[in-house]
PDB file of N, CA and C in Angstrom:
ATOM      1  N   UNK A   1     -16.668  22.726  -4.953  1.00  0.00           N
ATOM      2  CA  UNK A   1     -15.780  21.975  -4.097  1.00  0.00           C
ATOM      3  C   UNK A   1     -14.553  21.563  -4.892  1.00  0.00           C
ATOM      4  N   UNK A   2     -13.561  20.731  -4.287  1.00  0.00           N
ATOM      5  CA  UNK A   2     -12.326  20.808  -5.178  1.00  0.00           C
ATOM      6  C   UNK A   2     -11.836  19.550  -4.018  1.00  0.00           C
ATOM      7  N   UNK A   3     -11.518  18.616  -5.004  1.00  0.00           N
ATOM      8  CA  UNK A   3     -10.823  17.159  -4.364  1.00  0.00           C
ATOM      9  C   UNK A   3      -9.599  16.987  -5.047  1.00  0.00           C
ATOM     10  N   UNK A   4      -8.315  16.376  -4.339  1.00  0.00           N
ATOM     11  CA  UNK A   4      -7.408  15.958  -4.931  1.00  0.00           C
ATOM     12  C   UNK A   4      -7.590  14.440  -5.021  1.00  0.00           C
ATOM     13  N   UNK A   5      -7.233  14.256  -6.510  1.00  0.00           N
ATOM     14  CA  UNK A   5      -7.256  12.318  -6.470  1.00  0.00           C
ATOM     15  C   UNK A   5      -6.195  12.525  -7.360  1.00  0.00           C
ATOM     16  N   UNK A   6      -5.648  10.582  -7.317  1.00  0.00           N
ATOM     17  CA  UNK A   6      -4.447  10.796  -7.881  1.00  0.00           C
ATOM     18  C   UNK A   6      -5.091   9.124  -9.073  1.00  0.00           C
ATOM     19  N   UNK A   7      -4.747   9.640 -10.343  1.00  0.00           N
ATOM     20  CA  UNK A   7      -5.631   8.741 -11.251  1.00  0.00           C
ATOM     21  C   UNK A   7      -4.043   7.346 -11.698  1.00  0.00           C
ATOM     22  N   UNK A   8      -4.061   5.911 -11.675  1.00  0.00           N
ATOM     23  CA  UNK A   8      -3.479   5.317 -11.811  1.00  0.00           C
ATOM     24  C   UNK A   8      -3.540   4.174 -12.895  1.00  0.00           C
ATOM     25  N   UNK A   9      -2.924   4.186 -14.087  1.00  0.00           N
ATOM     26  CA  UNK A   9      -3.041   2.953 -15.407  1.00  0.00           C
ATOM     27  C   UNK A   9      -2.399   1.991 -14.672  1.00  0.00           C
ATOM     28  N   UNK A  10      -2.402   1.067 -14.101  1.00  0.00           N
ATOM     29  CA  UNK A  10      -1.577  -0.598 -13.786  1.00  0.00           C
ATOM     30  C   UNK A  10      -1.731  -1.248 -15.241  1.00  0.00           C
ATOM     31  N   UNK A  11      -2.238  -1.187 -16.381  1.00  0.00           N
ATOM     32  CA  UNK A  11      -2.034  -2.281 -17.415  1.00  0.00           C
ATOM     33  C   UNK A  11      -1.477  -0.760 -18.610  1.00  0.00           C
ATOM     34  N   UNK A  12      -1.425   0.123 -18.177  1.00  0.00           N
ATOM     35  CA  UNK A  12      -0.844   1.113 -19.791  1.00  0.00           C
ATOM     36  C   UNK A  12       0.593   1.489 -19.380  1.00  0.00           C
ATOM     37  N   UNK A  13       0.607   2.139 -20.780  1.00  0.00           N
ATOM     38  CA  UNK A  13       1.877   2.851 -20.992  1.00  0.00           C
ATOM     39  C   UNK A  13       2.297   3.589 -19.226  1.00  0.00           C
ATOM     40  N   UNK A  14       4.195   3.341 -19.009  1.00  0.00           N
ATOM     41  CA  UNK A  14       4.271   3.497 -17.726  1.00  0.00           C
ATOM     42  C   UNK A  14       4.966   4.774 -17.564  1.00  0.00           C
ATOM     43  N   UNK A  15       5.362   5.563 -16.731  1.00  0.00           N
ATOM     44  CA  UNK A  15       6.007   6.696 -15.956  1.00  0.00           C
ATOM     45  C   UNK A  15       7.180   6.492 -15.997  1.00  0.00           C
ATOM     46  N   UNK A  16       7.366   7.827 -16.432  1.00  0.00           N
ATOM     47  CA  UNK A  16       8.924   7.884 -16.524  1.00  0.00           C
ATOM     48  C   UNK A  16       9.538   8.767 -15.061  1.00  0.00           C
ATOM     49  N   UNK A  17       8.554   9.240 -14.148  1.00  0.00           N
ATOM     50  CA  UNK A  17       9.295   9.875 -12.962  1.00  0.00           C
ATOM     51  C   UNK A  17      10.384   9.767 -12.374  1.00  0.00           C
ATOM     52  N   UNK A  18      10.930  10.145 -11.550  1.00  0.00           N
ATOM     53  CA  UNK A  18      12.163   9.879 -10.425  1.00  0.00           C
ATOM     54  C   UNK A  18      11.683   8.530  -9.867  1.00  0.00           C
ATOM     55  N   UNK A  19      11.815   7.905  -9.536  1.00  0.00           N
ATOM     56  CA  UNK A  19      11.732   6.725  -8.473  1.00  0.00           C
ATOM     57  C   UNK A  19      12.401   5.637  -8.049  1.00  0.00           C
ATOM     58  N   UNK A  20      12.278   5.046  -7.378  1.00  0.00           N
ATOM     59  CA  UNK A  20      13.500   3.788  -6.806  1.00  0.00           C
ATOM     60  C   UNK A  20      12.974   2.462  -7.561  1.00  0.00           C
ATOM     61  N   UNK A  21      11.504   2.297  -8.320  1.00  0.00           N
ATOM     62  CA  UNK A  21      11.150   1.481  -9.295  1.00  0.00           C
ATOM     63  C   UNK A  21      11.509   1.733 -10.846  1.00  0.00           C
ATOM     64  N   UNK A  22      12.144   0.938 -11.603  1.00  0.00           N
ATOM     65  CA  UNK A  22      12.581   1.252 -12.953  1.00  0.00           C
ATOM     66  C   UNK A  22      11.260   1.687 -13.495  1.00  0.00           C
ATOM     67  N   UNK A  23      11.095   2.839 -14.413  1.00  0.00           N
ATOM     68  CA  UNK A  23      10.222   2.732 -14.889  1.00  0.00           C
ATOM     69  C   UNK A  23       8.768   1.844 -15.729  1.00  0.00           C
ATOM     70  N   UNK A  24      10.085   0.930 -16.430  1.00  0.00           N
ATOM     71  CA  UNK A  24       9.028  -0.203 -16.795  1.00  0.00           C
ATOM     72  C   UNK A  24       8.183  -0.895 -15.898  1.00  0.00           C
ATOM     73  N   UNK A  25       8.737  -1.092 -14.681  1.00  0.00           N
ATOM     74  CA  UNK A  25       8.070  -1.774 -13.712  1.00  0.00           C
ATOM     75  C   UNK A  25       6.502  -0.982 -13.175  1.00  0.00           C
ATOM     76  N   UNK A  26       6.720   0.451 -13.410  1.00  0.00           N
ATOM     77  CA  UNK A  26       5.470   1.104 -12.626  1.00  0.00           C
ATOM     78  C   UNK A  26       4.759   1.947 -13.361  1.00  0.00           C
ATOM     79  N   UNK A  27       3.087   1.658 -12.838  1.00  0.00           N
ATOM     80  CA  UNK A  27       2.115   2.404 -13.065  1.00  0.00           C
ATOM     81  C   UNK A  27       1.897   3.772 -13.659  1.00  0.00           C
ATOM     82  N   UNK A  28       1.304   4.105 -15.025  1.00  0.00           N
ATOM     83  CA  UNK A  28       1.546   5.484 -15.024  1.00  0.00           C
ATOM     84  C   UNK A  28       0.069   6.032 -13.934  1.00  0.00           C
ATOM     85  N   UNK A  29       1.065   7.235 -13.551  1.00  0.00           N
ATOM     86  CA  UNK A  29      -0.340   8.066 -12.412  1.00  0.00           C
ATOM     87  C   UNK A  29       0.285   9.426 -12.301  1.00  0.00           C
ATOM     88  N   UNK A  30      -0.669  10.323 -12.125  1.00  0.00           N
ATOM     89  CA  UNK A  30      -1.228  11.353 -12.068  1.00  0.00           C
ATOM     90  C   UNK A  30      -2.143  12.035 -11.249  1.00  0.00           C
ATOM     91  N   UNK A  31      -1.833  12.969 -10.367  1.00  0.00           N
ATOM     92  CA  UNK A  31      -2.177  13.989  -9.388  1.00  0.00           C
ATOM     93  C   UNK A  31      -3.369  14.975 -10.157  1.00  0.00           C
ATOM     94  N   UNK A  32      -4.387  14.993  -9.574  1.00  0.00           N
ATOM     95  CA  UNK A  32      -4.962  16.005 -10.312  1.00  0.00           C
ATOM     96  C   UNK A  32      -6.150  16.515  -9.644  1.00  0.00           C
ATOM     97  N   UNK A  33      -6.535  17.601  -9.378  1.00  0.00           N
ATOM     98  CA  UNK A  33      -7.102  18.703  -8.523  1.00  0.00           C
ATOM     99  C   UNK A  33      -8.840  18.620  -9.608  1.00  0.00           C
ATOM    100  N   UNK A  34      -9.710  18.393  -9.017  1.00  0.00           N
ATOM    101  CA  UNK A  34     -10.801  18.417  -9.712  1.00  0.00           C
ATOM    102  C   UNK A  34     -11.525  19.786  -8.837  1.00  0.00           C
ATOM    103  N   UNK A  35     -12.500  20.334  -9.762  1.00  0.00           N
ATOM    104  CA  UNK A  35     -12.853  21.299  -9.047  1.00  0.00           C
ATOM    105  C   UNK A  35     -14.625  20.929  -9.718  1.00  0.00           C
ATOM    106  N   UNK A  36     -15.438  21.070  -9.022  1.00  0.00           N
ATOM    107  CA  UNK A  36     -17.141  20.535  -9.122  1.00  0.00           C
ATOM    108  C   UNK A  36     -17.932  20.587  -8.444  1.00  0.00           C
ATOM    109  N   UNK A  37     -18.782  20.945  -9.019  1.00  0.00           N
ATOM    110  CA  UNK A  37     -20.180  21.059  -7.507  1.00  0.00           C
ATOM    111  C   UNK A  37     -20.292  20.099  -6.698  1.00  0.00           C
ATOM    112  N   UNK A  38     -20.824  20.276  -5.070  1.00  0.00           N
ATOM    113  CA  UNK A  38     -21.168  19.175  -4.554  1.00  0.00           C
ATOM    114  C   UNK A  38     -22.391  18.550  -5.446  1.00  0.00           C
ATOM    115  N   UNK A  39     -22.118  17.456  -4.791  1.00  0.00           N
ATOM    116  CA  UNK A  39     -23.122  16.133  -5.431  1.00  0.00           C
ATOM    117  C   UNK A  39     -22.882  15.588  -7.271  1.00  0.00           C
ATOM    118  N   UNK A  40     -21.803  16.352  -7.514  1.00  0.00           N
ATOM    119  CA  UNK A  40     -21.448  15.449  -8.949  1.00  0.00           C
ATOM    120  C   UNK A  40     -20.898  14.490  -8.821  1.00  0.00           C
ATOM    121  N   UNK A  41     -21.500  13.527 -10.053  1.00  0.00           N
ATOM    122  CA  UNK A  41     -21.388  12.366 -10.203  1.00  0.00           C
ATOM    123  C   UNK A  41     -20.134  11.873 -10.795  1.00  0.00           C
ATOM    124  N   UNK A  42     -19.363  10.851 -10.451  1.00  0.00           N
ATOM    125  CA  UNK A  42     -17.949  10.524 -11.123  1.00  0.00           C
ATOM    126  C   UNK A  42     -18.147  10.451 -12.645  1.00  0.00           C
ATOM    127  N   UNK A  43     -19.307  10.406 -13.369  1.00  0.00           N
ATOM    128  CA  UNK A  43     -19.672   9.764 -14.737  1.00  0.00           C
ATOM    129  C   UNK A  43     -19.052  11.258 -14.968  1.00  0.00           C
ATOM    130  N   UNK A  44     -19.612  12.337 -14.773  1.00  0.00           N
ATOM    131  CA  UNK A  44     -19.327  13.993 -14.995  1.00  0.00           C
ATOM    132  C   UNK A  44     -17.776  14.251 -15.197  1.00  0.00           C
ATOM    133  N   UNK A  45     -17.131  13.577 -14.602  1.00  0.00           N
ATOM    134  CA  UNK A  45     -15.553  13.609 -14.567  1.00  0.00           C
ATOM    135  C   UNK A  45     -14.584  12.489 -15.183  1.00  0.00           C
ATOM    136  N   UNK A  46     -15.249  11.522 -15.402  1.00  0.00           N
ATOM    137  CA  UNK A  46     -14.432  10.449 -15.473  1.00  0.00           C
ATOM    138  C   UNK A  46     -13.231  10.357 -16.878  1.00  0.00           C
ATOM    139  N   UNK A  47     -14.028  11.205 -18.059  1.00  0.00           N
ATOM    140  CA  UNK A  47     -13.028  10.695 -19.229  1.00  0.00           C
ATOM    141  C   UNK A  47     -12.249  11.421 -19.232  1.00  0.00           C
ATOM    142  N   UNK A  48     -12.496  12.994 -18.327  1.00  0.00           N
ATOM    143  CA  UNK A  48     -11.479  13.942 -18.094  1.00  0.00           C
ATOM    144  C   UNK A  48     -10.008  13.962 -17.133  1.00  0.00           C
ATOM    145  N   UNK A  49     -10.375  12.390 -16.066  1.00  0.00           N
ATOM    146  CA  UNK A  49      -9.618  12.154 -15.903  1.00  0.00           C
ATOM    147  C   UNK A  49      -8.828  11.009 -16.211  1.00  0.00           C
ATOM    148  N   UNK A  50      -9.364  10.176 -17.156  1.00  0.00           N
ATOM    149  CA  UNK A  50      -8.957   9.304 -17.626  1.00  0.00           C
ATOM    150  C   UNK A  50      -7.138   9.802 -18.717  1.00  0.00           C
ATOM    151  N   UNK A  51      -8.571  11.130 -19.312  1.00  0.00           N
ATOM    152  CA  UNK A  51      -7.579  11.858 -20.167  1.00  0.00           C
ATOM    153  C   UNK A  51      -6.099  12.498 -19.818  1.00  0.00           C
ATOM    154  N   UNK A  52      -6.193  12.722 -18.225  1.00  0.00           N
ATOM    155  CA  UNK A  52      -5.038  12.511 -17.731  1.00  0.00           C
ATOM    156  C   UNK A  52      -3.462  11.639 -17.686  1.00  0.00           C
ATOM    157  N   UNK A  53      -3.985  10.672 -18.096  1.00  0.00           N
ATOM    158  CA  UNK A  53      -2.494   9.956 -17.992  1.00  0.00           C
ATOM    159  C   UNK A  53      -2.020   9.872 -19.446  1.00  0.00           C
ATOM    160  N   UNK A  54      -0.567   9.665 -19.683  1.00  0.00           N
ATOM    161  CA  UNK A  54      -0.318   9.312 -20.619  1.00  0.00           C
ATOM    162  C   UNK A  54      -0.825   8.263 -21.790  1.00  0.00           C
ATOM    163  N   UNK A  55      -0.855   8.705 -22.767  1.00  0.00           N
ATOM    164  CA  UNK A  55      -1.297   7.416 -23.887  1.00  0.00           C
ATOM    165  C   UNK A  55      -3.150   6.997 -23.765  1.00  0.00           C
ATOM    166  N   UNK A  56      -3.577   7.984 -22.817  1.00  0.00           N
ATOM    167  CA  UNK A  56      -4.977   7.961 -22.811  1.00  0.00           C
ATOM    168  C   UNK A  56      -5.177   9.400 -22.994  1.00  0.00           C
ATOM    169  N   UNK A  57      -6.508   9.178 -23.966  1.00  0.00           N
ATOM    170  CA  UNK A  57      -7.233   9.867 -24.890  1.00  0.00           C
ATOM    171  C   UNK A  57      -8.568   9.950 -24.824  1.00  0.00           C
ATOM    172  N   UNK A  58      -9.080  11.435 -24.667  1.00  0.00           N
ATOM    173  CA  UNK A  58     -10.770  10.949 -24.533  1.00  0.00           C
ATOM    174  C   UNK A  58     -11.113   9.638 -25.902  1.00  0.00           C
ATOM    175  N   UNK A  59     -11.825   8.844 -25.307  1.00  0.00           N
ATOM    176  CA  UNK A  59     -12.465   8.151 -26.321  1.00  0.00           C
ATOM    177  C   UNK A  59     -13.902   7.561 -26.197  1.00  0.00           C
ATOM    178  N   UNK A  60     -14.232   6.782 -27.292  1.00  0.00           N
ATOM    179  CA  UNK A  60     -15.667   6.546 -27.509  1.00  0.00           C
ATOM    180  C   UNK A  60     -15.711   5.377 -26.124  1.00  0.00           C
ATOM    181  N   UNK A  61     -15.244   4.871 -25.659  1.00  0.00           N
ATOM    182  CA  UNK A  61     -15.280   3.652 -24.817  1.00  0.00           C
ATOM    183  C   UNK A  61     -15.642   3.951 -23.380  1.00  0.00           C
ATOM    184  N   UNK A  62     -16.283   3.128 -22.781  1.00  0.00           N
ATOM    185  CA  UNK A  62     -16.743   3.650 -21.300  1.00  0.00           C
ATOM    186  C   UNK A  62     -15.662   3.956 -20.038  1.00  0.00           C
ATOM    187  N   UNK A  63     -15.250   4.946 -19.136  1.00  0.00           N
ATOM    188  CA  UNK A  63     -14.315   4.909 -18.396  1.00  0.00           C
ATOM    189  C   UNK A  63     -15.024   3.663 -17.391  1.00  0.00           C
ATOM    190  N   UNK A  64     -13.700   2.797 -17.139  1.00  0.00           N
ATOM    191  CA  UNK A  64     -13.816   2.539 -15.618  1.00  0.00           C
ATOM    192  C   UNK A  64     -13.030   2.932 -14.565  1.00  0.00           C
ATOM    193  N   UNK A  65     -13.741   2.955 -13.558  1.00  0.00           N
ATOM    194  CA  UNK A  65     -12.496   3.302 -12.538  1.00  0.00           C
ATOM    195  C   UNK A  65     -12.282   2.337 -10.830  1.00  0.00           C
ATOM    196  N   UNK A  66     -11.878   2.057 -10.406  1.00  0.00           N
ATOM    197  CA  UNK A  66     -11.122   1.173  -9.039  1.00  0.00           C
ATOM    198  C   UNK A  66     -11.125   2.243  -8.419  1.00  0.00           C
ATOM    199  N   UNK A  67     -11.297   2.140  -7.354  1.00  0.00           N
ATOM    200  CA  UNK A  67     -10.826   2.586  -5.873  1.00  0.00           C
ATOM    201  C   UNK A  67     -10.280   1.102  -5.145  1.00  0.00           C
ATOM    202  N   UNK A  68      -9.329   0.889  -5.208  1.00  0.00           N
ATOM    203  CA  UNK A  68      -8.843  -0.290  -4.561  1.00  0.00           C
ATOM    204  C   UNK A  68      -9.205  -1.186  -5.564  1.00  0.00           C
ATOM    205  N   UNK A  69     -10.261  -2.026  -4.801  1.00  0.00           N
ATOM    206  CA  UNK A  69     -10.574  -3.321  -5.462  1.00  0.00           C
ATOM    207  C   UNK A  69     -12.164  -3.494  -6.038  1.00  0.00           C
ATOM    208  N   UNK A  70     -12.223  -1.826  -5.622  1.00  0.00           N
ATOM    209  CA  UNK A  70     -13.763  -1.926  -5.774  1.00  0.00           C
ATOM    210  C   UNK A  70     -13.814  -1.294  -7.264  1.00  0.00           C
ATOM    211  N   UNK A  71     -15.106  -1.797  -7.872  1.00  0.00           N
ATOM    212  CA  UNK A  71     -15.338  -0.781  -9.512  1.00  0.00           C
ATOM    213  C   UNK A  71     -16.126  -0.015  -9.109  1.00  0.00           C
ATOM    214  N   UNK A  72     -16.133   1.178  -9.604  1.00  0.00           N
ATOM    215  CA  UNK A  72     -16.900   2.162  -8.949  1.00  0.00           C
ATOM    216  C   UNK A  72     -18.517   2.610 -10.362  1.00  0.00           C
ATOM    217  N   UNK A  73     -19.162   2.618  -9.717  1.00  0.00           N
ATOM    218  CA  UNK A  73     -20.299   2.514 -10.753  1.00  0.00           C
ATOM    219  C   UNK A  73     -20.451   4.853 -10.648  1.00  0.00           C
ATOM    220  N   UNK A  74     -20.905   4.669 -12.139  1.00  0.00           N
ATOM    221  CA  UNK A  74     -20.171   6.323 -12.385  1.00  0.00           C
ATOM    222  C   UNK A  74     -21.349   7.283 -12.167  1.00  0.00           C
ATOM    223  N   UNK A  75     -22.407   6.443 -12.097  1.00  0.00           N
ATOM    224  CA  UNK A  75     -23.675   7.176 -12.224  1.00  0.00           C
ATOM    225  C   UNK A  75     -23.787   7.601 -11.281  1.00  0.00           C
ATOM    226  N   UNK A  76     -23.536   6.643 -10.137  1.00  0.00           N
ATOM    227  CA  UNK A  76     -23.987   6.538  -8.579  1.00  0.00           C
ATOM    228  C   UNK A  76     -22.917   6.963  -7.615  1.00  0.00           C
ATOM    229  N   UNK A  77     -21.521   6.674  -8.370  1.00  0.00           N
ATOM    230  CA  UNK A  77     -20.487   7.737  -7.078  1.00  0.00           C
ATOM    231  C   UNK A  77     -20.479   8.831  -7.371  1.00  0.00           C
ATOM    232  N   UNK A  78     -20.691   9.367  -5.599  1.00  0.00           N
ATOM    233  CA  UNK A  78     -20.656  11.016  -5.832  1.00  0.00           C
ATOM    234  C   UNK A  78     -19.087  11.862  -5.404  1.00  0.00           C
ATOM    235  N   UNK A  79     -18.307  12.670  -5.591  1.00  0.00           N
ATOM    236  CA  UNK A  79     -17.692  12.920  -5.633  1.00  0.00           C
ATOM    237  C   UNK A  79     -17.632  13.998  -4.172  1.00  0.00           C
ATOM    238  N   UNK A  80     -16.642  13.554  -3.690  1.00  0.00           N
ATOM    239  CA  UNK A  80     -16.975  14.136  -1.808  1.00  0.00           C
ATOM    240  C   UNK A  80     -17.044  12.827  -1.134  1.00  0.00           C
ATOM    241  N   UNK A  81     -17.819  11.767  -1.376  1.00  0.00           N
ATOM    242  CA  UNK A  81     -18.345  10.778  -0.235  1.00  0.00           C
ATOM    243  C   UNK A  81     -17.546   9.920  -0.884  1.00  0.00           C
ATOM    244  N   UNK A  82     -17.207   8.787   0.005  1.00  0.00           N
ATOM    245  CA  UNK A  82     -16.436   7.772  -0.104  1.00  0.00           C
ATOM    246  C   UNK A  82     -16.488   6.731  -0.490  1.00  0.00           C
ATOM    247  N   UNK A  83     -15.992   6.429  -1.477  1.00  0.00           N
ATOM    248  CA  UNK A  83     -14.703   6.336  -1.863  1.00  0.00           C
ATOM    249  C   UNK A  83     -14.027   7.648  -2.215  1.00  0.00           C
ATOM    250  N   UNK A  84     -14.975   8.370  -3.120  1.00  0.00           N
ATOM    251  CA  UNK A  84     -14.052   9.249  -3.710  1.00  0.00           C
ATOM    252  C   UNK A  84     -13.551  10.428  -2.736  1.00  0.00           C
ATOM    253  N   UNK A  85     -12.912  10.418  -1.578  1.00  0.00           N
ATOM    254  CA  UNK A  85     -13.044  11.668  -0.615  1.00  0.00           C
ATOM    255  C   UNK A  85     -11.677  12.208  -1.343  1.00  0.00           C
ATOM    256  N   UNK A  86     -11.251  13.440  -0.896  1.00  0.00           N
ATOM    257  CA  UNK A  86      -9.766  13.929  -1.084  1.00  0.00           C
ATOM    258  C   UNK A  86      -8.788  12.876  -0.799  1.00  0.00           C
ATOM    259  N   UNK A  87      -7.892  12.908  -1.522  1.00  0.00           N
ATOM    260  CA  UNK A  87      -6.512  11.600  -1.694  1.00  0.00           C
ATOM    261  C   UNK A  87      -6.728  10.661  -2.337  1.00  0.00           C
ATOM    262  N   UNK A  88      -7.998  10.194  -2.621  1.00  0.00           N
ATOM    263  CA  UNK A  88      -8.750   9.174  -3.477  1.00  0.00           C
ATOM    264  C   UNK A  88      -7.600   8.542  -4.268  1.00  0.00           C
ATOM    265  N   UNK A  89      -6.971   7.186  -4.907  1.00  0.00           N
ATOM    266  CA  UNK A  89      -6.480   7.040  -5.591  1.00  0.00           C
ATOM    267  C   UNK A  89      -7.414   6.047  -6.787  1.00  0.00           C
ATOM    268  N   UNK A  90      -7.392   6.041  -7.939  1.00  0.00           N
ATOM    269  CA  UNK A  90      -7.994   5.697  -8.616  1.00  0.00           C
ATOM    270  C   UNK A  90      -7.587   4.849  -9.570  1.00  0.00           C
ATOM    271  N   UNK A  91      -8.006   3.540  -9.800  1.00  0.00           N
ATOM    272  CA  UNK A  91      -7.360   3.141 -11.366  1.00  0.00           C
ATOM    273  C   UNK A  91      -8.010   3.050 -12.025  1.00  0.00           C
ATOM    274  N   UNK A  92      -7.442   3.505 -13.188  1.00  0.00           N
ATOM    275  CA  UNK A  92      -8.113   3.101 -14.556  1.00  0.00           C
ATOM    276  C   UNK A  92      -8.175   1.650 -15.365  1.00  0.00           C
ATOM    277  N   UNK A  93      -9.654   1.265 -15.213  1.00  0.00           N
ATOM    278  CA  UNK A  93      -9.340  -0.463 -16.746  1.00  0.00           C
ATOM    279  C   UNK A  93      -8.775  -1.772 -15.714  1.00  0.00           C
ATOM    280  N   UNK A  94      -8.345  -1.261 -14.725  1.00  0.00           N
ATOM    281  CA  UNK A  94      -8.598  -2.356 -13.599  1.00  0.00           C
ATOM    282  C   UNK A  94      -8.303  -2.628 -12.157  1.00  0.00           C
ATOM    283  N   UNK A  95      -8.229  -3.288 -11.286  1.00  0.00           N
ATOM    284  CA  UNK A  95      -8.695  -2.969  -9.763  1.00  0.00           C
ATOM    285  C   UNK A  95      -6.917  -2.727  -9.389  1.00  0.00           C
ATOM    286  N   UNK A  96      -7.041  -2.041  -8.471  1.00  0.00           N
ATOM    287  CA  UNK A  96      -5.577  -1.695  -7.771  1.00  0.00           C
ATOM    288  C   UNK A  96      -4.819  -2.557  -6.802  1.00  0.00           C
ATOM    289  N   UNK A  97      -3.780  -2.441  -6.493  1.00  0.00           N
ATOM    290  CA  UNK A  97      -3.038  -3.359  -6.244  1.00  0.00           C
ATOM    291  C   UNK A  97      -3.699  -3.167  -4.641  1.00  0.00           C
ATOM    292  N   UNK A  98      -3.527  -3.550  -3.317  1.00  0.00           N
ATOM    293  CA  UNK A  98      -3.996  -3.625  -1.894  1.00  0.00           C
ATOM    294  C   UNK A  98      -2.972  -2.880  -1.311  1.00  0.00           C
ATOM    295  N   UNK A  99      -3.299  -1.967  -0.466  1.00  0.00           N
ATOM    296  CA  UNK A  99      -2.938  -0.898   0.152  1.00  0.00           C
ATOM    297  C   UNK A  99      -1.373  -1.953   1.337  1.00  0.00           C
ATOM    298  N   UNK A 100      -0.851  -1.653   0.893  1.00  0.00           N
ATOM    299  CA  UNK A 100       0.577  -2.923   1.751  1.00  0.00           C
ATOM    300  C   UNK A 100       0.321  -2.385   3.391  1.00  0.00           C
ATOM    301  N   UNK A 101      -0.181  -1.711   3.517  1.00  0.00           N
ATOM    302  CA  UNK A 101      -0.082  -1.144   5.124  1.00  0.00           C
ATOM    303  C   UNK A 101      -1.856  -1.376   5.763  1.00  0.00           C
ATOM    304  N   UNK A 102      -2.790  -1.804   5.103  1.00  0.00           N
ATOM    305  CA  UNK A 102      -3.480  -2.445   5.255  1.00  0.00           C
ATOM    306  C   UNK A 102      -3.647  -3.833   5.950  1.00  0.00           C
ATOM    307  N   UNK A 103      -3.869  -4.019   7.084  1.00  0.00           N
ATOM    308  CA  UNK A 103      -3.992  -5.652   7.759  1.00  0.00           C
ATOM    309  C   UNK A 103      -5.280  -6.116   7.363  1.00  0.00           C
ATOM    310  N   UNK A 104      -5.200  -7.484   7.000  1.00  0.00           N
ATOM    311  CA  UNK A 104      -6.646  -8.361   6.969  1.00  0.00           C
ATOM    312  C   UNK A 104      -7.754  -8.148   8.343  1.00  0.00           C
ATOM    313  N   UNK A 105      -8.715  -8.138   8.025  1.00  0.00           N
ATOM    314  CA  UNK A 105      -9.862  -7.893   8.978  1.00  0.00           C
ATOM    315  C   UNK A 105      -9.477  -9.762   9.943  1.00  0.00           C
ATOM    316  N   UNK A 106      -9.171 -10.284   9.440  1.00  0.00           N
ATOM    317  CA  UNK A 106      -9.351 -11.758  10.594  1.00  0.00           C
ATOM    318  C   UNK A 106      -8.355 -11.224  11.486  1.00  0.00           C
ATOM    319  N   UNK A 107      -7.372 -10.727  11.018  1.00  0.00           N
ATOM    320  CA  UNK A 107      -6.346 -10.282  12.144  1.00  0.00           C
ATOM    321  C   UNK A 107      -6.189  -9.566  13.420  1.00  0.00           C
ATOM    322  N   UNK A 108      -6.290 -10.397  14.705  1.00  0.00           N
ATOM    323  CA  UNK A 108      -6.931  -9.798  15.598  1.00  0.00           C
ATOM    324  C   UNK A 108      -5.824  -8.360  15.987  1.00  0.00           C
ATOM    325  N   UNK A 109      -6.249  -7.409  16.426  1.00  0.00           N
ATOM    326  CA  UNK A 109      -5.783  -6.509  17.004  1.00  0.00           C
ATOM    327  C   UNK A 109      -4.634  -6.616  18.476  1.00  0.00           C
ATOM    328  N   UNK A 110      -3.604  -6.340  18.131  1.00  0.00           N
ATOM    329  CA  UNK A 110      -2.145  -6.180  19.434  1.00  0.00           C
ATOM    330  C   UNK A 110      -1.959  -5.180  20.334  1.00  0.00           C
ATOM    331  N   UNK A 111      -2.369  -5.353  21.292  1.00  0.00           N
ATOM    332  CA  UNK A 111      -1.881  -3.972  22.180  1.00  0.00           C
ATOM    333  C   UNK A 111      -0.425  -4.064  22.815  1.00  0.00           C
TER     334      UNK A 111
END
């Protein structure tokens, strides 16, 4: 199988891309096409994509990873099911900022 996720540092070294945010201000992140059997586990992938962004390096230290606000435990997410589905965005080392187009659940619904 083959998922696109896009892997995101909020506390490392930042991106130098095109964007309407100065660089210093933003996240380094990275697009990246995983390709893996069904039912692998994020632990199987994780330092490889860690190794993805700038200024990160496989290392001896445990990956973590965010999906939003959640920590994702590496043993137990499987890669396909959700959180991690295709588009997945991910951070690395700590939880992600809240999706701005996201409404609070108390918020009743407008027709």
């Amino acid at each position: 199988m083959q998922i696109r996720l896009t892997v995101v540092d909020p506390l490392g070294p930042h991106a130098s891309a095109a964007s309407a945010v100065p660089a210093a201000d933003r996240p380094a992140r990275c697009d990246v096409l995983v390709t893996a059997p069904a039912g692998t586990a994020l632990a199987a992938v994780a330092s490889a994509l860690a190794a993805t962004l700038p200024g990160e390096g496989p290392g001896s230290g445990q990956v973590v990873l965010y999906a939003g606000a959640q920590r994702l435990d590496a043993q137990r997410s499987t890669l396909g099911e959700p959180p991690l589905i295709d588009g997945a965005v991910l951070c690395l080392g700590a939880p992600g900022e809240p999706d701005p187009h996201t409404e609070p659940a108390e918020v009743p619904a407008q027709l």
